[in-house]
PDB file of N, CA and C in Angstrom:
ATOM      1  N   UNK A   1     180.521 -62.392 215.553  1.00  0.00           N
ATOM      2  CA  UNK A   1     181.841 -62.222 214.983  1.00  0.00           C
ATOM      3  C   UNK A   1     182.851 -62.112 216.109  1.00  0.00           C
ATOM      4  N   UNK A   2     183.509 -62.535 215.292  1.00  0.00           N
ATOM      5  CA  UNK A   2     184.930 -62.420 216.954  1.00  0.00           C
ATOM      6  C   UNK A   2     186.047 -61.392 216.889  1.00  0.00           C
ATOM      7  N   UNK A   3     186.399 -60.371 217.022  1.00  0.00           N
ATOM      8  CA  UNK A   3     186.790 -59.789 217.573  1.00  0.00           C
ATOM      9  C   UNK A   3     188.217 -59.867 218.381  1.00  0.00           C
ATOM     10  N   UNK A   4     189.550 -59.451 218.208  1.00  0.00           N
ATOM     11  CA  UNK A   4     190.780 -59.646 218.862  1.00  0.00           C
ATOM     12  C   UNK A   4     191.096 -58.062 218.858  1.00  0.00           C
ATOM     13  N   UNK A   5     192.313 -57.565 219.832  1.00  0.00           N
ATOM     14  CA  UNK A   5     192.979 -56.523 219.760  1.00  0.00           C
ATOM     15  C   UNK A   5     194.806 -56.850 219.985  1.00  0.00           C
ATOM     16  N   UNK A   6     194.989 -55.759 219.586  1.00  0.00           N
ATOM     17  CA  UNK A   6     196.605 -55.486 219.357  1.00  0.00           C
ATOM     18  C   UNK A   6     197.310 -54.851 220.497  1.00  0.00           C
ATOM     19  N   UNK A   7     198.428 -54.991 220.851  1.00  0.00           N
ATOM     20  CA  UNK A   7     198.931 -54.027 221.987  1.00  0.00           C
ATOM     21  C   UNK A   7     200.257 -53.729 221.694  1.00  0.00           C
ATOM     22  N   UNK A   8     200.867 -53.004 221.475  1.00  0.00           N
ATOM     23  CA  UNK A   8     202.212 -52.595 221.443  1.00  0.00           C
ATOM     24  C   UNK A   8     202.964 -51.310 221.861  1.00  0.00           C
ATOM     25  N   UNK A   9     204.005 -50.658 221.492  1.00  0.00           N
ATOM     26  CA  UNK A   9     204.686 -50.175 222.139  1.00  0.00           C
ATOM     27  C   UNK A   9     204.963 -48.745 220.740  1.00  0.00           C
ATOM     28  N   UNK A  10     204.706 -47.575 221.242  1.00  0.00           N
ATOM     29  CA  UNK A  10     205.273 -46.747 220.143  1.00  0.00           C
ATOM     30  C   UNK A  10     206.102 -46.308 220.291  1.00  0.00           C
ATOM     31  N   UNK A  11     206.911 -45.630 219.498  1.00  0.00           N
ATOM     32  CA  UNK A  11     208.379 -45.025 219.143  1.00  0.00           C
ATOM     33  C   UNK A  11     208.537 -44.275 220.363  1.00  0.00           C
ATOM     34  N   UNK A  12     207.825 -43.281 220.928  1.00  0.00           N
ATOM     35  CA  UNK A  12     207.653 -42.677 221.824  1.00  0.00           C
ATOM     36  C   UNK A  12     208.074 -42.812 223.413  1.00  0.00           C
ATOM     37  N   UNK A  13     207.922 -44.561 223.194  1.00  0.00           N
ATOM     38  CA  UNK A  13     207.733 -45.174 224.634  1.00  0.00           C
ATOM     39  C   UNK A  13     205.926 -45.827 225.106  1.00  0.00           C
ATOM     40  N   UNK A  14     205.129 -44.661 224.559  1.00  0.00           N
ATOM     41  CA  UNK A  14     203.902 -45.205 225.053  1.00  0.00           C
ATOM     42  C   UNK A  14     203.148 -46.814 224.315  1.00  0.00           C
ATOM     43  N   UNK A  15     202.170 -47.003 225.638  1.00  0.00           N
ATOM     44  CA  UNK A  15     201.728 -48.516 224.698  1.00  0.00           C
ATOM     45  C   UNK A  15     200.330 -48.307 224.604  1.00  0.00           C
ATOM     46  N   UNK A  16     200.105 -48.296 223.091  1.00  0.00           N
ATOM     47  CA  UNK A  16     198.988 -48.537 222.262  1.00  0.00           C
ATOM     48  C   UNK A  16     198.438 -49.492 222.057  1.00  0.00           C
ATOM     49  N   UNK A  17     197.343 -49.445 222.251  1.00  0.00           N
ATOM     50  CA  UNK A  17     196.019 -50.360 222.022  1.00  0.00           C
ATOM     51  C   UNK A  17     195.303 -50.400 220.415  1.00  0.00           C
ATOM     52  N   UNK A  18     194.653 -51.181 220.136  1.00  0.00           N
ATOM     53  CA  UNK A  18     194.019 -50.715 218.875  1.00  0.00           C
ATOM     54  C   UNK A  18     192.980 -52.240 219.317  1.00  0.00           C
ATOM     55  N   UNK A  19     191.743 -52.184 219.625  1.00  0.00           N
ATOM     56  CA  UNK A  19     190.762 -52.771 219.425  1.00  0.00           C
ATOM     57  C   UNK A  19     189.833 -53.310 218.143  1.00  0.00           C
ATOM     58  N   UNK A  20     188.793 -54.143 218.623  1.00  0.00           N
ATOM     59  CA  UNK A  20     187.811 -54.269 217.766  1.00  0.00           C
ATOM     60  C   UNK A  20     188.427 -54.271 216.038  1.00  0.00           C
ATOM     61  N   UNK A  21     189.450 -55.572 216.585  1.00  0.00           N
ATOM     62  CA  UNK A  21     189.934 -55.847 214.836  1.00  0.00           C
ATOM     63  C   UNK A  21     189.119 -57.364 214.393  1.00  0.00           C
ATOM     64  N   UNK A  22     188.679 -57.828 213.526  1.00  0.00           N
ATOM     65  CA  UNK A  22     188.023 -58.408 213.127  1.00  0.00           C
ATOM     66  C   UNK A  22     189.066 -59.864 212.691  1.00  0.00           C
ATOM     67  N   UNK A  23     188.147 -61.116 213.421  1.00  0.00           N
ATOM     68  CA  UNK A  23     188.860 -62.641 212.644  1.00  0.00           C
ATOM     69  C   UNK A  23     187.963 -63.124 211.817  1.00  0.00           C
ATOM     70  N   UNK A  24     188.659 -63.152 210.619  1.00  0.00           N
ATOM     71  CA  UNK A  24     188.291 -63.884 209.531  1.00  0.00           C
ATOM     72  C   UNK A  24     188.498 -65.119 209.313  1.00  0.00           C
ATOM     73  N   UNK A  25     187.601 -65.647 208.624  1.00  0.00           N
ATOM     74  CA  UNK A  25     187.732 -67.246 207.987  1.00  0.00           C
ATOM     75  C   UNK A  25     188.897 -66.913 207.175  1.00  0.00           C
ATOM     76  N   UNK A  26     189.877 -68.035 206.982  1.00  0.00           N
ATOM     77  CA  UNK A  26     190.896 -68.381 205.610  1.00  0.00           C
ATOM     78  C   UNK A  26     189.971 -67.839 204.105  1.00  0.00           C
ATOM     79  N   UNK A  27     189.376 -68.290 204.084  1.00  0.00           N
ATOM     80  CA  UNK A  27     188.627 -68.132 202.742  1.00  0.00           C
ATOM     81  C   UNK A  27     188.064 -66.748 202.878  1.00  0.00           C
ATOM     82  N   UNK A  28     187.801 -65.984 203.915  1.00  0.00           N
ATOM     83  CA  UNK A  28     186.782 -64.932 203.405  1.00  0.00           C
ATOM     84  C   UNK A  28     187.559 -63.841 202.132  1.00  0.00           C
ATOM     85  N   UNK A  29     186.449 -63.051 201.344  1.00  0.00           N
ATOM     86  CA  UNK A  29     187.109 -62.317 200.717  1.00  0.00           C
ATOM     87  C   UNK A  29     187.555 -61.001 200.908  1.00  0.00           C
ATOM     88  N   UNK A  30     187.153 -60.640 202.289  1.00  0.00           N
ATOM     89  CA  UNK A  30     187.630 -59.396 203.019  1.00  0.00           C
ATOM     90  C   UNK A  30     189.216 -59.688 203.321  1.00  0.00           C
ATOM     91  N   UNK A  31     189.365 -60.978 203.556  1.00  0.00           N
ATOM     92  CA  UNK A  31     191.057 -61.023 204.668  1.00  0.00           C
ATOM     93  C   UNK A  31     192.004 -59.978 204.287  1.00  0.00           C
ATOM     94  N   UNK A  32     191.907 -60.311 203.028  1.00  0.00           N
ATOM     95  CA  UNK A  32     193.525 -59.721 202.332  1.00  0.00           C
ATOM     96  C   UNK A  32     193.302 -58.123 202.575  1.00  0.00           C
ATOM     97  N   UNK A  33     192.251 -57.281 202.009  1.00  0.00           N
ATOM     98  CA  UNK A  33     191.774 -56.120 202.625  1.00  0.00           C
ATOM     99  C   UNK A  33     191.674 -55.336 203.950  1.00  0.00           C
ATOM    100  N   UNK A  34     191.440 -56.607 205.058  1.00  0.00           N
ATOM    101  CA  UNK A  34     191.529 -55.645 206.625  1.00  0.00           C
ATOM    102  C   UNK A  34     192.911 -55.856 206.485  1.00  0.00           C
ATOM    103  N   UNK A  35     194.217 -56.967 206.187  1.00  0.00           N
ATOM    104  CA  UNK A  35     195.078 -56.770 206.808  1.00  0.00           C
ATOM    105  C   UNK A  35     196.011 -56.056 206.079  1.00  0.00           C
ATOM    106  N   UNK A  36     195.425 -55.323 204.698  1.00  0.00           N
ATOM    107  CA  UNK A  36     195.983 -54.154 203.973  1.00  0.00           C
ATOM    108  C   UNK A  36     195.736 -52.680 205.036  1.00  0.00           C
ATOM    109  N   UNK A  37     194.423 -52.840 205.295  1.00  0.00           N
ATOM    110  CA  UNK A  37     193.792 -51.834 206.191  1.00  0.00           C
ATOM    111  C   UNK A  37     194.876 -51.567 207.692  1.00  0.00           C
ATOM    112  N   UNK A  38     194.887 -52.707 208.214  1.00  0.00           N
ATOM    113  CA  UNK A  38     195.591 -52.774 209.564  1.00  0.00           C
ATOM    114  C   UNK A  38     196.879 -52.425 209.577  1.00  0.00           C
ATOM    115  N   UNK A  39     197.329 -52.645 208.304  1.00  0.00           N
ATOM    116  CA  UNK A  39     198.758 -52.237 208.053  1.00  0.00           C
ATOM    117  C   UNK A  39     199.156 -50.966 208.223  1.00  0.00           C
ATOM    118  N   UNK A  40     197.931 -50.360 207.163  1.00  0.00           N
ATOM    119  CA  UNK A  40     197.789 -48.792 207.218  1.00  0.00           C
ATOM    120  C   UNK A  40     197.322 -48.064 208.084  1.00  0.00           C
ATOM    121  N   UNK A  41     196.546 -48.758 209.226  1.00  0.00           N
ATOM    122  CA  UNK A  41     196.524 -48.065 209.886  1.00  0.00           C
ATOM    123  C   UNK A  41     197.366 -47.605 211.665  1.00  0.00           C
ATOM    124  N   UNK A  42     198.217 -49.298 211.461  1.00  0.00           N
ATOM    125  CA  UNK A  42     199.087 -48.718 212.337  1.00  0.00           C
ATOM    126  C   UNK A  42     200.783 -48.022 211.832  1.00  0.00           C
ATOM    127  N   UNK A  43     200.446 -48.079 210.610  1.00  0.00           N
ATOM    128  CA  UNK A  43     201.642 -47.422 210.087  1.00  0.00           C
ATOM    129  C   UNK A  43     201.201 -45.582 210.332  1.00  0.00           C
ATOM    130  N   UNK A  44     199.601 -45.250 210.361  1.00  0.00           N
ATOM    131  CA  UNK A  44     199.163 -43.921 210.436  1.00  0.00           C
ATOM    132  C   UNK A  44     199.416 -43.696 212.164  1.00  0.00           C
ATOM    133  N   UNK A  45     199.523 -44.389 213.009  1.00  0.00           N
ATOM    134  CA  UNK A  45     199.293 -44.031 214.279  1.00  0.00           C
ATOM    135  C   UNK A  45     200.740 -44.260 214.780  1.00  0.00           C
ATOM    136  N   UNK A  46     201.737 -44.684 213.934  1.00  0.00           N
ATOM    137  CA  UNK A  46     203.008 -45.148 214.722  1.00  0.00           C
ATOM    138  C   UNK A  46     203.915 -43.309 213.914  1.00  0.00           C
ATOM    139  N   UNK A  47     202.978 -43.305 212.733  1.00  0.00           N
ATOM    140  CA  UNK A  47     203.662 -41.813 212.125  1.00  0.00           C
ATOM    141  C   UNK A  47     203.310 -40.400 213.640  1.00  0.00           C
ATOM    142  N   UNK A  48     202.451 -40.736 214.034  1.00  0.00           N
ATOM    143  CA  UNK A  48     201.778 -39.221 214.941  1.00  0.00           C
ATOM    144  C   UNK A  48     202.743 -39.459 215.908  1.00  0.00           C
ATOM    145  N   UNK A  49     203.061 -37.795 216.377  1.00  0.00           N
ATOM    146  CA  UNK A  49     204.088 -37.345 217.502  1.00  0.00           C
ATOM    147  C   UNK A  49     203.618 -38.008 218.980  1.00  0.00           C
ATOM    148  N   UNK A  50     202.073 -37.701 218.896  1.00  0.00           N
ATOM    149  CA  UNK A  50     201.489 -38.375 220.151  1.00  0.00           C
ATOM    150  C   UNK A  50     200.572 -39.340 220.342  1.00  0.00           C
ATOM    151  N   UNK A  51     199.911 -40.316 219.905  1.00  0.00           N
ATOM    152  CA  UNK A  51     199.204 -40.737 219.902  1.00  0.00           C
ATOM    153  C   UNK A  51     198.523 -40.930 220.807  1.00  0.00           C
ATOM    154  N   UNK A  52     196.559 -41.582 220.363  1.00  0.00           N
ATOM    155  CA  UNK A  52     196.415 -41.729 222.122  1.00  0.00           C
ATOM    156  C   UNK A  52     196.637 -43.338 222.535  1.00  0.00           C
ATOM    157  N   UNK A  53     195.865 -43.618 223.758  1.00  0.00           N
ATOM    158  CA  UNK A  53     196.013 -44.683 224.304  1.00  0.00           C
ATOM    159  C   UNK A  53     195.703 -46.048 223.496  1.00  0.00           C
ATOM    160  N   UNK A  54     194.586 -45.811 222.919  1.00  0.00           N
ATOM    161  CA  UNK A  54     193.228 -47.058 222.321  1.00  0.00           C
ATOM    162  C   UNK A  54     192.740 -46.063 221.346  1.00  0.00           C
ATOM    163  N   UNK A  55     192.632 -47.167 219.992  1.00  0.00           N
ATOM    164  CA  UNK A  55     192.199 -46.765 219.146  1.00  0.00           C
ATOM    165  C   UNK A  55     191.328 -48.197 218.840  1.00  0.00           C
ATOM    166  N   UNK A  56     190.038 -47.364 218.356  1.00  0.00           N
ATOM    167  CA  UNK A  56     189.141 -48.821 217.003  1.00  0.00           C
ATOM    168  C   UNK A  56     189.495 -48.615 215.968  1.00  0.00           C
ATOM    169  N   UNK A  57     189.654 -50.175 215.308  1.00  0.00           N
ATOM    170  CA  UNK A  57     189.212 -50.252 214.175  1.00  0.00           C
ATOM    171  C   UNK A  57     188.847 -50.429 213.302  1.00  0.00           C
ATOM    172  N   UNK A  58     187.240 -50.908 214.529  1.00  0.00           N
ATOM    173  CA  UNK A  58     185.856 -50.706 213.745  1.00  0.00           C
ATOM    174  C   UNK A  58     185.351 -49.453 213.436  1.00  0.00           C
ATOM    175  N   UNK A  59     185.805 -48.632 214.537  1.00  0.00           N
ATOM    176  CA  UNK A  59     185.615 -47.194 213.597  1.00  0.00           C
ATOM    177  C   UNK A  59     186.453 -46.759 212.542  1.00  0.00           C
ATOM    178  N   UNK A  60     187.963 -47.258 212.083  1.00  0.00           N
ATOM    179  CA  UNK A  60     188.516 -46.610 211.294  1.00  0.00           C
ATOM    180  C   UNK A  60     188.006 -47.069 210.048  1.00  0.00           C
ATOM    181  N   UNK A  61     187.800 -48.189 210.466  1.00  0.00           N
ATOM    182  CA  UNK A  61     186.916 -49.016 208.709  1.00  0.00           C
ATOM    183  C   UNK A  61     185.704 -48.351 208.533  1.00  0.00           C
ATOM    184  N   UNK A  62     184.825 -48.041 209.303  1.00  0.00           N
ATOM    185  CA  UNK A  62     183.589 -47.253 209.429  1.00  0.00           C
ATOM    186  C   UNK A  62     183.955 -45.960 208.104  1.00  0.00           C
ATOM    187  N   UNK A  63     185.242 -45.582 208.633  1.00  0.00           N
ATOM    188  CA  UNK A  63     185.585 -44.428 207.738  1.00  0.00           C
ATOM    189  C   UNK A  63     186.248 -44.034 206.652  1.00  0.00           C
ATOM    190  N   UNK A  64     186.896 -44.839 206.276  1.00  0.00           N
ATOM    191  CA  UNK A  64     187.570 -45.591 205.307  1.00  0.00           C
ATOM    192  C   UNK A  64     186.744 -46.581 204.447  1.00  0.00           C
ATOM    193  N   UNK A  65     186.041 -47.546 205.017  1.00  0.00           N
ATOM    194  CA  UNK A  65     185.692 -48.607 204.070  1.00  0.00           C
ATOM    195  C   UNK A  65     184.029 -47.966 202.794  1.00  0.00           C
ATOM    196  N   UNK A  66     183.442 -48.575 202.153  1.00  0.00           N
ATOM    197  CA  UNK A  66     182.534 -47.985 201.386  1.00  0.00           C
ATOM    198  C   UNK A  66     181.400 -48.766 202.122  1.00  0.00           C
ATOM    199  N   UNK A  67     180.063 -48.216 202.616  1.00  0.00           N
ATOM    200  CA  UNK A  67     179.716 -48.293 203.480  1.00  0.00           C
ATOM    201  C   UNK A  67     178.809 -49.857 203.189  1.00  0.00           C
ATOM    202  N   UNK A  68     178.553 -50.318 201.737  1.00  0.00           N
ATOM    203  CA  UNK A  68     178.276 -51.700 201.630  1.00  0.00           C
ATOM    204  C   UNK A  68     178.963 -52.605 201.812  1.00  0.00           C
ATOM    205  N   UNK A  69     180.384 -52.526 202.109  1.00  0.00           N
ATOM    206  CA  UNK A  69     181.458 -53.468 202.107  1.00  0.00           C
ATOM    207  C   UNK A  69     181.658 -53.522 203.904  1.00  0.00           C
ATOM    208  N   UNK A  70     181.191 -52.154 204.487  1.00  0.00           N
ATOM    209  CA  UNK A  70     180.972 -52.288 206.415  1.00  0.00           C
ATOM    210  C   UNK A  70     180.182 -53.054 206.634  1.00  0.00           C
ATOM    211  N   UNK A  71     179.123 -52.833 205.702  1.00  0.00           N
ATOM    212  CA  UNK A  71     177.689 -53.332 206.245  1.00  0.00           C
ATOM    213  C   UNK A  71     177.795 -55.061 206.202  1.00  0.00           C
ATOM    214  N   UNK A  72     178.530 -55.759 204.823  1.00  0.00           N
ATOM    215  CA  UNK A  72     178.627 -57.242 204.614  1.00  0.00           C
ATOM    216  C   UNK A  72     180.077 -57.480 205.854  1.00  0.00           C
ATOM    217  N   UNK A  73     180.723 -56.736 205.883  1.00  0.00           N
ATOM    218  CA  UNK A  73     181.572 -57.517 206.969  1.00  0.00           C
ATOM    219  C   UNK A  73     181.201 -57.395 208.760  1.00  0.00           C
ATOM    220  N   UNK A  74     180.466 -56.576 208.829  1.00  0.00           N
ATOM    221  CA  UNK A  74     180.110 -56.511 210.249  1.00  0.00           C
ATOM    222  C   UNK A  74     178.353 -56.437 210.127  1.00  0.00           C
ATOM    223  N   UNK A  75     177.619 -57.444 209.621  1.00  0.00           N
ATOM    224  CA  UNK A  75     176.595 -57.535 209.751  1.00  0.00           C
ATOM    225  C   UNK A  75     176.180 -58.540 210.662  1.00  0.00           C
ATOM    226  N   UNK A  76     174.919 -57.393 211.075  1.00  0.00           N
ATOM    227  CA  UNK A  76     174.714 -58.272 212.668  1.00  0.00           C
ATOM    228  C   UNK A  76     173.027 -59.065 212.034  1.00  0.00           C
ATOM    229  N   UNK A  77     172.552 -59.961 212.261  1.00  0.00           N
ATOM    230  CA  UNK A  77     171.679 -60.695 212.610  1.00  0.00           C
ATOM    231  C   UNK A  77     170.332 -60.113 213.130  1.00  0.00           C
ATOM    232  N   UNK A  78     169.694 -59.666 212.569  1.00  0.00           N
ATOM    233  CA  UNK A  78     167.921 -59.011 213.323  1.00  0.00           C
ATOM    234  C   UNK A  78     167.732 -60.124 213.966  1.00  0.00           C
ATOM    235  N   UNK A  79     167.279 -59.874 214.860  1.00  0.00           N
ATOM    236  CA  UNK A  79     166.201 -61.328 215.785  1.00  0.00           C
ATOM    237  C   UNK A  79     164.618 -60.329 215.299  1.00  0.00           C
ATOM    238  N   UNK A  80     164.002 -61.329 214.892  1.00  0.00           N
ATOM    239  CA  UNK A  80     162.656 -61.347 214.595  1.00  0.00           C
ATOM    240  C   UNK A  80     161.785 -61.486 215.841  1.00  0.00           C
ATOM    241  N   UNK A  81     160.760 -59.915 216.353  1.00  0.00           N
ATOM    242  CA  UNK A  81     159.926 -60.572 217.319  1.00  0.00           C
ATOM    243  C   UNK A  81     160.859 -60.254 218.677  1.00  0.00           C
ATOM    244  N   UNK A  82     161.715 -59.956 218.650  1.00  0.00           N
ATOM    245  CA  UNK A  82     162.558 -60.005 219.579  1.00  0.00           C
ATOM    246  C   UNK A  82     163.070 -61.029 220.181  1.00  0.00           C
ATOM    247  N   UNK A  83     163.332 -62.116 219.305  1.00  0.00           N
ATOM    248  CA  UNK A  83     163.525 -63.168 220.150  1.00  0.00           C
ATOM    249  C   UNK A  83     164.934 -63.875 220.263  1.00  0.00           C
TER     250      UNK A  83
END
């Protein structure tokens, strides 16, 4: 899966990071959902007096999302055998 991050600037002055955001296909049926998610969650980090530097959010979905809907969007691949 591929993976992009965000960088910007908060009210504050400081510049925030937010990692490990997820690219979707056009079609998938998650899209409309992370970028409901992403919305909310930099609308939650632009609200705090201080924020920190870097935030995930693969962990914020971790905590937020219902944990079958983590599991189908960030499912990784077993290699069988180890191979």
């Amino acid at each position: 899966m591929l993976l992009k991050s965000l960088e910007f600037k908060h009210v504050s002055g400081q510049k925030v990071k937010i990692t490990e955001i997820p690219v979707l296909e056009e079609n998938s049926t998650f899209r409309f959902m992370l970028s409901a998610k992403l919305d909310l969650f930099i609308r939650q980090i632009t609200n705090e007096s201080v924020p920190k530097q870097t935030y995930s959010f693969q962990e914020y979905l971790k905590r937020v999302l219902k944990w079958k809907d983590y599991e189908q969007l960030f499912k990784s691949h077993i290699l069988k055998h180890n191979a």
